[in-house]
Protein backbone atom coordinates (compact mmCIF):
# COMPACT_ATOMS: atom_id res chain seq x y z
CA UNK A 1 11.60 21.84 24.65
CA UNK A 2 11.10 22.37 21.22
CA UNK A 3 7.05 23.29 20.16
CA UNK A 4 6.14 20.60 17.75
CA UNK A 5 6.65 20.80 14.02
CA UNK A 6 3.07 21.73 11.54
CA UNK A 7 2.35 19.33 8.93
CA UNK A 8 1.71 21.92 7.08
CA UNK A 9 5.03 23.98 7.72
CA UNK A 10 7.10 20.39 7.00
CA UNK A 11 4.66 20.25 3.34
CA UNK A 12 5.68 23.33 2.33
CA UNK A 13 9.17 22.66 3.51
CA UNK A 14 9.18 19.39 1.18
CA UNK A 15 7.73 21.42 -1.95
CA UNK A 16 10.53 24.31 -1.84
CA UNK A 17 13.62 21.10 -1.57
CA UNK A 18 12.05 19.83 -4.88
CA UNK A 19 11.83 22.34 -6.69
CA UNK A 20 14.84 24.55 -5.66
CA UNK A 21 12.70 27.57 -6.23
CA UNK A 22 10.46 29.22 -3.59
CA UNK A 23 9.00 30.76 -6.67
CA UNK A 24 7.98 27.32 -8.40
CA UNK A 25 6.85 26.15 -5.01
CA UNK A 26 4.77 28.34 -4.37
CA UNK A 27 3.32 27.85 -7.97
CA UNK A 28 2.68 23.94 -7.25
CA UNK A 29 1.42 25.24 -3.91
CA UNK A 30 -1.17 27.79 -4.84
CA UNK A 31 0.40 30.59 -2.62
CA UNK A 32 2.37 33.40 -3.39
CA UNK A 33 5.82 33.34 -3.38
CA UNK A 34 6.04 36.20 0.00
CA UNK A 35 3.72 33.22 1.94
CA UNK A 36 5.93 29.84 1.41
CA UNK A 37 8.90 32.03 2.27
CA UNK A 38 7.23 33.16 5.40
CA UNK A 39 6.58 29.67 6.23
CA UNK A 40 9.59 28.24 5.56
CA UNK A 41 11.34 31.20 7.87
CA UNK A 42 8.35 30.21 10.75
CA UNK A 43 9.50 26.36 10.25
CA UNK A 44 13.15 27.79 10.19
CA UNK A 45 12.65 29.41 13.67
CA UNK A 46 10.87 26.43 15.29
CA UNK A 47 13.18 23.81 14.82
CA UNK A 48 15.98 26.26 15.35
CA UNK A 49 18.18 25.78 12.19
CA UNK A 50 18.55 26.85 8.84
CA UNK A 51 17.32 24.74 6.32
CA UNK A 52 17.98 26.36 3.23
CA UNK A 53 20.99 28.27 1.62
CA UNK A 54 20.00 31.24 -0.41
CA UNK A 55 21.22 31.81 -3.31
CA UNK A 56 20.49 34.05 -6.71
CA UNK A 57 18.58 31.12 -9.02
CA UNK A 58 17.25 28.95 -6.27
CA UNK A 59 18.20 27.57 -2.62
CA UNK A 60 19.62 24.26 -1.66
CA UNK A 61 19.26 22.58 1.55
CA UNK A 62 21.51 22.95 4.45
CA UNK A 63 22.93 19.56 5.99
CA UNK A 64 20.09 20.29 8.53
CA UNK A 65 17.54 20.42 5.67
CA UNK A 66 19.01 17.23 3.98
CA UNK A 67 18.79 15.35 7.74
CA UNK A 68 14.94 16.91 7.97
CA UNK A 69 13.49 16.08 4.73
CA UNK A 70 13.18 12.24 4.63
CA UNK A 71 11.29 12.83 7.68
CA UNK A 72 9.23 15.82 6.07
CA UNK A 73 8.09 13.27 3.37
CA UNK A 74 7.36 10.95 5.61
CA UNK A 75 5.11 12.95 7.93
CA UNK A 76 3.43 14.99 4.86
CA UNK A 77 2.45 11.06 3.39
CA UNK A 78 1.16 9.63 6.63
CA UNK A 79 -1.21 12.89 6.94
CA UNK A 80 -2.27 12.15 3.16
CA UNK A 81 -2.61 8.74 3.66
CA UNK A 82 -5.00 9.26 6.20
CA UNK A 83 -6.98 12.04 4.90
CA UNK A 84 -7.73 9.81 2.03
CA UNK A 85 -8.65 6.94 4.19
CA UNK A 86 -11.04 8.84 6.37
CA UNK A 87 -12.46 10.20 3.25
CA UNK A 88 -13.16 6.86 1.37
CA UNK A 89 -15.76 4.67 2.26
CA UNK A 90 -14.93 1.08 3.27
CA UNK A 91 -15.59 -1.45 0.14
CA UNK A 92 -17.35 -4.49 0.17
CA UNK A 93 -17.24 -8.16 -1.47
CA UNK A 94 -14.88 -10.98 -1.72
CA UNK A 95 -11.54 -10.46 -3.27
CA UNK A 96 -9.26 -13.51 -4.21
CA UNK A 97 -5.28 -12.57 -4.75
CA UNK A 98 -2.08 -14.51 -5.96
CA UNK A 99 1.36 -13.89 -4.98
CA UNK A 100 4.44 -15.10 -5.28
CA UNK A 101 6.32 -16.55 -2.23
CA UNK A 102 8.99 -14.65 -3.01
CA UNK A 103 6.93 -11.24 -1.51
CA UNK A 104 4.93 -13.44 1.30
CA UNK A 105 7.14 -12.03 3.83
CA UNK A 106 8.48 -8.31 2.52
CA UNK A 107 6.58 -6.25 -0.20
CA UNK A 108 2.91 -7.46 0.07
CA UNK A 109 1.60 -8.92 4.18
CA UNK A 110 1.90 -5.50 5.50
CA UNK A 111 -0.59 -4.44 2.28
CA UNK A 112 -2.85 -7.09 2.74
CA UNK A 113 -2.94 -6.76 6.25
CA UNK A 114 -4.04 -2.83 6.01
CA UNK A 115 -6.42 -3.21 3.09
CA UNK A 116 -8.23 -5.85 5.34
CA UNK A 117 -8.25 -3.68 8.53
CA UNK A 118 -9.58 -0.71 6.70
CA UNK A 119 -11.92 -2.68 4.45
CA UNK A 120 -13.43 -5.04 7.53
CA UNK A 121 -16.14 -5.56 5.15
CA UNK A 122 -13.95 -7.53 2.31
CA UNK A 123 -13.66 -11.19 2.54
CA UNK A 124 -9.73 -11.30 1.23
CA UNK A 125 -8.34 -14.87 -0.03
CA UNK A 126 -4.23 -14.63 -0.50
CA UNK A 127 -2.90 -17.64 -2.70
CA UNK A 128 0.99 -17.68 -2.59
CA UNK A 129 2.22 -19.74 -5.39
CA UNK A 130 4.76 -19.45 -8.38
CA UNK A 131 3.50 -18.21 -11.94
CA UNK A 132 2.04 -21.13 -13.92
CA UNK A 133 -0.22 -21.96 -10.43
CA UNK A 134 -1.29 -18.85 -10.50
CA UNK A 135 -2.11 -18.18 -14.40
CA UNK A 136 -3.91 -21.28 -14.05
CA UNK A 137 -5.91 -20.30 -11.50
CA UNK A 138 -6.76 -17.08 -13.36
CA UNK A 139 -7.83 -19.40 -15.94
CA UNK A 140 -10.05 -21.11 -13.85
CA UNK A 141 -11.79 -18.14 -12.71
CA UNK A 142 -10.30 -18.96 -8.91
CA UNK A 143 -8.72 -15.51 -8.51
CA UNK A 144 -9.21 -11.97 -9.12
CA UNK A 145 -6.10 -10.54 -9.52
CA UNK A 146 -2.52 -12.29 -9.28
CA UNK A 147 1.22 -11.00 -9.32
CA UNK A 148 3.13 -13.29 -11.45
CA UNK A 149 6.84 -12.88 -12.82
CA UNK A 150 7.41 -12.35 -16.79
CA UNK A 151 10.82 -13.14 -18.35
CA UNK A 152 10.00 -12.99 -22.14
CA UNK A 153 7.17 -10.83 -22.59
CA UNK A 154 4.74 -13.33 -23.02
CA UNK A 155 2.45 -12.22 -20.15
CA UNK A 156 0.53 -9.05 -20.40
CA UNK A 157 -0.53 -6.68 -17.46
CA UNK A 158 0.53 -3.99 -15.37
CA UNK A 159 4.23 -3.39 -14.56
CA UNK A 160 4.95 -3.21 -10.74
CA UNK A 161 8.37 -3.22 -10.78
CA UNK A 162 11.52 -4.91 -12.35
CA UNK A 163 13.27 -7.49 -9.65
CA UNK A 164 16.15 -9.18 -11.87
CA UNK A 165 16.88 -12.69 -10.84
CA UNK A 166 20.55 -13.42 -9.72
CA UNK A 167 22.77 -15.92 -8.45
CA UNK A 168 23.17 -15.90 -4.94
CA UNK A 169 26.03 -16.98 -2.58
CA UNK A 170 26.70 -17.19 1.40
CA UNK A 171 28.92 -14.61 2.84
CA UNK A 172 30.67 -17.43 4.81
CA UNK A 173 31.20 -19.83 1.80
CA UNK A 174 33.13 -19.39 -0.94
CA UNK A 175 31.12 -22.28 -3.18
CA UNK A 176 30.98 -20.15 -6.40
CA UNK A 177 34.43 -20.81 -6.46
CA UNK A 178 34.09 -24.76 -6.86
CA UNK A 179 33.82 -26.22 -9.89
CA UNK A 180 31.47 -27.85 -10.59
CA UNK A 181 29.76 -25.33 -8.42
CA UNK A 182 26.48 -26.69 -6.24
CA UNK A 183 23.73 -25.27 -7.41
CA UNK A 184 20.05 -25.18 -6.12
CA UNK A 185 16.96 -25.12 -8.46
CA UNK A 186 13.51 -25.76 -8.31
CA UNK A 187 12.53 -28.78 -8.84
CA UNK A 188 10.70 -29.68 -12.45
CA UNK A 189 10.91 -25.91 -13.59
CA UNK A 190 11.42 -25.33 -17.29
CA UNK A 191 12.34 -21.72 -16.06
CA UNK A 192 15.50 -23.30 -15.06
CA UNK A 193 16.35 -25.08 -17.64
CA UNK A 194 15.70 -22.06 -19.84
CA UNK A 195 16.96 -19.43 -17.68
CA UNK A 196 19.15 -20.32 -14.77
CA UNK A 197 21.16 -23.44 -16.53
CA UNK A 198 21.64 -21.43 -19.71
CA UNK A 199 23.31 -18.61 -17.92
CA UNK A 200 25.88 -20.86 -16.69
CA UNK A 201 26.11 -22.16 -19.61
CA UNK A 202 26.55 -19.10 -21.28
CA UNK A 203 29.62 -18.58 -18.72
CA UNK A 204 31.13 -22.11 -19.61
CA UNK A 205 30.62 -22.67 -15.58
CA UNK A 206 30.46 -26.58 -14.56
CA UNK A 207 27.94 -27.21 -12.15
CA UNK A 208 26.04 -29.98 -10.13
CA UNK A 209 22.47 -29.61 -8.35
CA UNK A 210 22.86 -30.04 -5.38
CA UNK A 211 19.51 -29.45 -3.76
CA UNK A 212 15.60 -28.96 -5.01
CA UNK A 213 12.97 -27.16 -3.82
CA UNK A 214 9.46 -25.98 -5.05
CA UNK A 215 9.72 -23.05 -3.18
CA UNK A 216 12.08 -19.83 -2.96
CA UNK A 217 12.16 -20.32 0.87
CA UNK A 218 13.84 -24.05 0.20
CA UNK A 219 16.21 -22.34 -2.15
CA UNK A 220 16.87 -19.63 0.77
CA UNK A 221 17.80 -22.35 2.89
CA UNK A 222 20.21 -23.91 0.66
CA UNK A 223 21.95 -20.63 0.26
CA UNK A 224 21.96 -19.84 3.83
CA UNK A 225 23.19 -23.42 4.89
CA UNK A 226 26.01 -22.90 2.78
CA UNK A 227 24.78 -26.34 0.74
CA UNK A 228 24.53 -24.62 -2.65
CA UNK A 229 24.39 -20.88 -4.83
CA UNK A 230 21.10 -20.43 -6.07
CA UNK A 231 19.05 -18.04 -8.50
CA UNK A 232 16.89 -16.02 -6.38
CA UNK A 233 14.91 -12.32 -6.97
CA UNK A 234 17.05 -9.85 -5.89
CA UNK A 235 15.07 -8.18 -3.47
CA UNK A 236 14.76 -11.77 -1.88
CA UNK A 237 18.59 -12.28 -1.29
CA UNK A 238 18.54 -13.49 2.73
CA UNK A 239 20.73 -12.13 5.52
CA UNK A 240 24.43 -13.10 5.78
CA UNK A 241 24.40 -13.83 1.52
CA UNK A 242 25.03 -12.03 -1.64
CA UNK A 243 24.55 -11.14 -5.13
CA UNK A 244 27.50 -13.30 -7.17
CA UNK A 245 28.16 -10.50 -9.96
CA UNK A 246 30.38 -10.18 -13.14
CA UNK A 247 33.45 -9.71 -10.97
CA UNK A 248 32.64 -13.62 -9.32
CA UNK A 249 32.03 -14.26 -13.36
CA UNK A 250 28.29 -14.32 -13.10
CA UNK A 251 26.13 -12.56 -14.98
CA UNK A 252 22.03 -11.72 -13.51
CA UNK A 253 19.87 -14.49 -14.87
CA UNK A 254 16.96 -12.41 -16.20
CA UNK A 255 15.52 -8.84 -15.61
CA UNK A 256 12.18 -10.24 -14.12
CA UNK A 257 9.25 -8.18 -14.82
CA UNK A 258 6.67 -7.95 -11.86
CA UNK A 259 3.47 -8.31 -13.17
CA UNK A 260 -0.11 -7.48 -11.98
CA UNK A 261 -2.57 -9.68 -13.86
CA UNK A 262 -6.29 -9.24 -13.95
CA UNK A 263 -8.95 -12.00 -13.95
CA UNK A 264 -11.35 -10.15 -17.45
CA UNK A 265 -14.56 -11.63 -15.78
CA UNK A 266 -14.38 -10.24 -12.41
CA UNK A 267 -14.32 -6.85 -11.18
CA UNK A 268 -15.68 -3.84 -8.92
CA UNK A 269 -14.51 -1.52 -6.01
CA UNK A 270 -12.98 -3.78 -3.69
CA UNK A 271 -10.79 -5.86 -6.32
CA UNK A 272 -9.89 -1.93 -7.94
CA UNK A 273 -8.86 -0.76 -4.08
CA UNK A 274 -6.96 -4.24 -3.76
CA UNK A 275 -5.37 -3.90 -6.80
CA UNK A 276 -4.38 0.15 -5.69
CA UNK A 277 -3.06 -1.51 -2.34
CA UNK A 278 -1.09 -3.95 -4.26
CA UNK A 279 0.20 -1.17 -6.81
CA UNK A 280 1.45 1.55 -4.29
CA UNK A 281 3.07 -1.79 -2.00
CA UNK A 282 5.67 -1.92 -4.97
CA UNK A 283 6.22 1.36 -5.19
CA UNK A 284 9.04 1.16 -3.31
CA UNK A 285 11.03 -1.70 -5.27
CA UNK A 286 9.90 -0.09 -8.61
CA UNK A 287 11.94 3.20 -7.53
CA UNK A 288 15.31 1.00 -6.07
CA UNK A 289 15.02 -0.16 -9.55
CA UNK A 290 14.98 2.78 -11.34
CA UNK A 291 17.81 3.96 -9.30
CA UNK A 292 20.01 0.53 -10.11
CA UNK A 293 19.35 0.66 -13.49
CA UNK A 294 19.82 4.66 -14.14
């Protein structure tokens, strides 16, 4: 049986694979460069396997190193994580925040749900609706703090992430291949006329609508039904569908911006820790986006 692995020995571990240097690690690290290679050897010996090939300007990991690090990271951010939860105090008050339904189910419940167990002490009020329901109620002083989508840089705030909008097709229909193609928009949205339509447009593609919806879960539904293609976000694309791209002769409809927006006449801790808890839960999607679009 293999003893178990030191956070500490897997943090050191993770500093030397970024910076290819035991030398710059140790830097970053505040040790000397004789320590962090004694630890990595000790971390070397527990798990049995060499992680790191030496070489004369650096060392690169091993395939063993490569399998071990994205569970390194993970370990080293849970113990973070929770040192910096033990060490901050809970916060207090009401805090009022807007989504969009296109994140009720995957970036932002399992950030909600942890700010409200670690903050039992904050009254939290979620609002999921689309962009002009929730700049209106920012306008009427009915939320603190809403993520909205911006498509022409008329909306200031915070950048979360980028999530282009695309057309989207069933894996078990071929109906971007009709003409005119069945389409699904929401219903009374000048977005679509400006956005969605034009791009088709743009493309000289024919098209009918087929279905409306005033939701992104009705347009889900159309796509997964196999009724009609729709524009969705792409991180919202649903099982068993696809991303219809310049090789189907589509084109992405916009490069939405994601968008944290501020109510200017409310504030304090627990809307700041919300709004942290809303910023790190995009994290994720901000970095696949970086990755698409470098």
């Amino acid at each position: 049986m293999y003893p178990p692995l030191e956070s500490d020995l897997l943090r050191i571990f993770v500093a030397v694979a970024q910076a290819g240097n035991v030398t710059h690690a140790g830097e970053k690290l505040g040790r000397t460069q004789s320590a962090v290679s004694m630890q990595v050897r000790k971390l070397e010996e527990a798990v049995g396997l060499a992680l790191f090939e030496r070489g004369p300007r650096g060392v690169t990991l091993t395939m063993e190193g490569e399998r071990l690090l994205p569970y390194a990271r993970r370990i080293v951010g849970l113990v973070d994580e929770t040192t910096a939860a033990m060490r901050t105090l809970p916060l207090d008050g009401p805090v009022r925040v807007g989504i969009p339904e296109e994140y009720n189910q995957t970036v932002l419940p399992g950030a909600l749900a942890a700010f409200a167990e670690t903050n039992p002490g904050t009254e939290v009020t979620v609002f999921c609706g689309y962009t002009a329901q929730q700049m209106e109620a920012l306008e009427a002083d009915e939320l603190d703090l809403a993520v909205i989508f911006e498509w022409d840089g008329g909306i200031s705030g915070e950048l979360l992430a980028i999530d282009p909008t695309v057309w989207v097709t069933s894996l078990a229909h071929n109906l971007h291949l009709e003409r005119p193609v069945p389409v699904a928009f929401y219903r009374r949205s000048v977005w679509c006329r400006e956005f969605a339509q034009r791009s088709l447009e743009r493309h000289s593609i024919s098209y009918r609508v087929a279905y409306t919806s005033d939701t992104s879960g009705g347009l889900r539904s159309a796509v997964a039904s196999g009724l009609a293609i729709a524009p969705l976000a792409r991180s919202n694309i649903p099982p068993g569908a696809r991303e219809l791209t310049a090789a189907d002769g589509f084109s992405p409809v916009d490069s939405s911006r994601v968008v944290l927006k501020r109510n200017p006449r409310r504030g304090g801790p627990a809307i700041d820790g919300m709004a942290d808890m809303v910023r790190k839960s995009f994290a994720p999607l901000a970095v696949l986006a970086d990755q698409a679009f470098g």
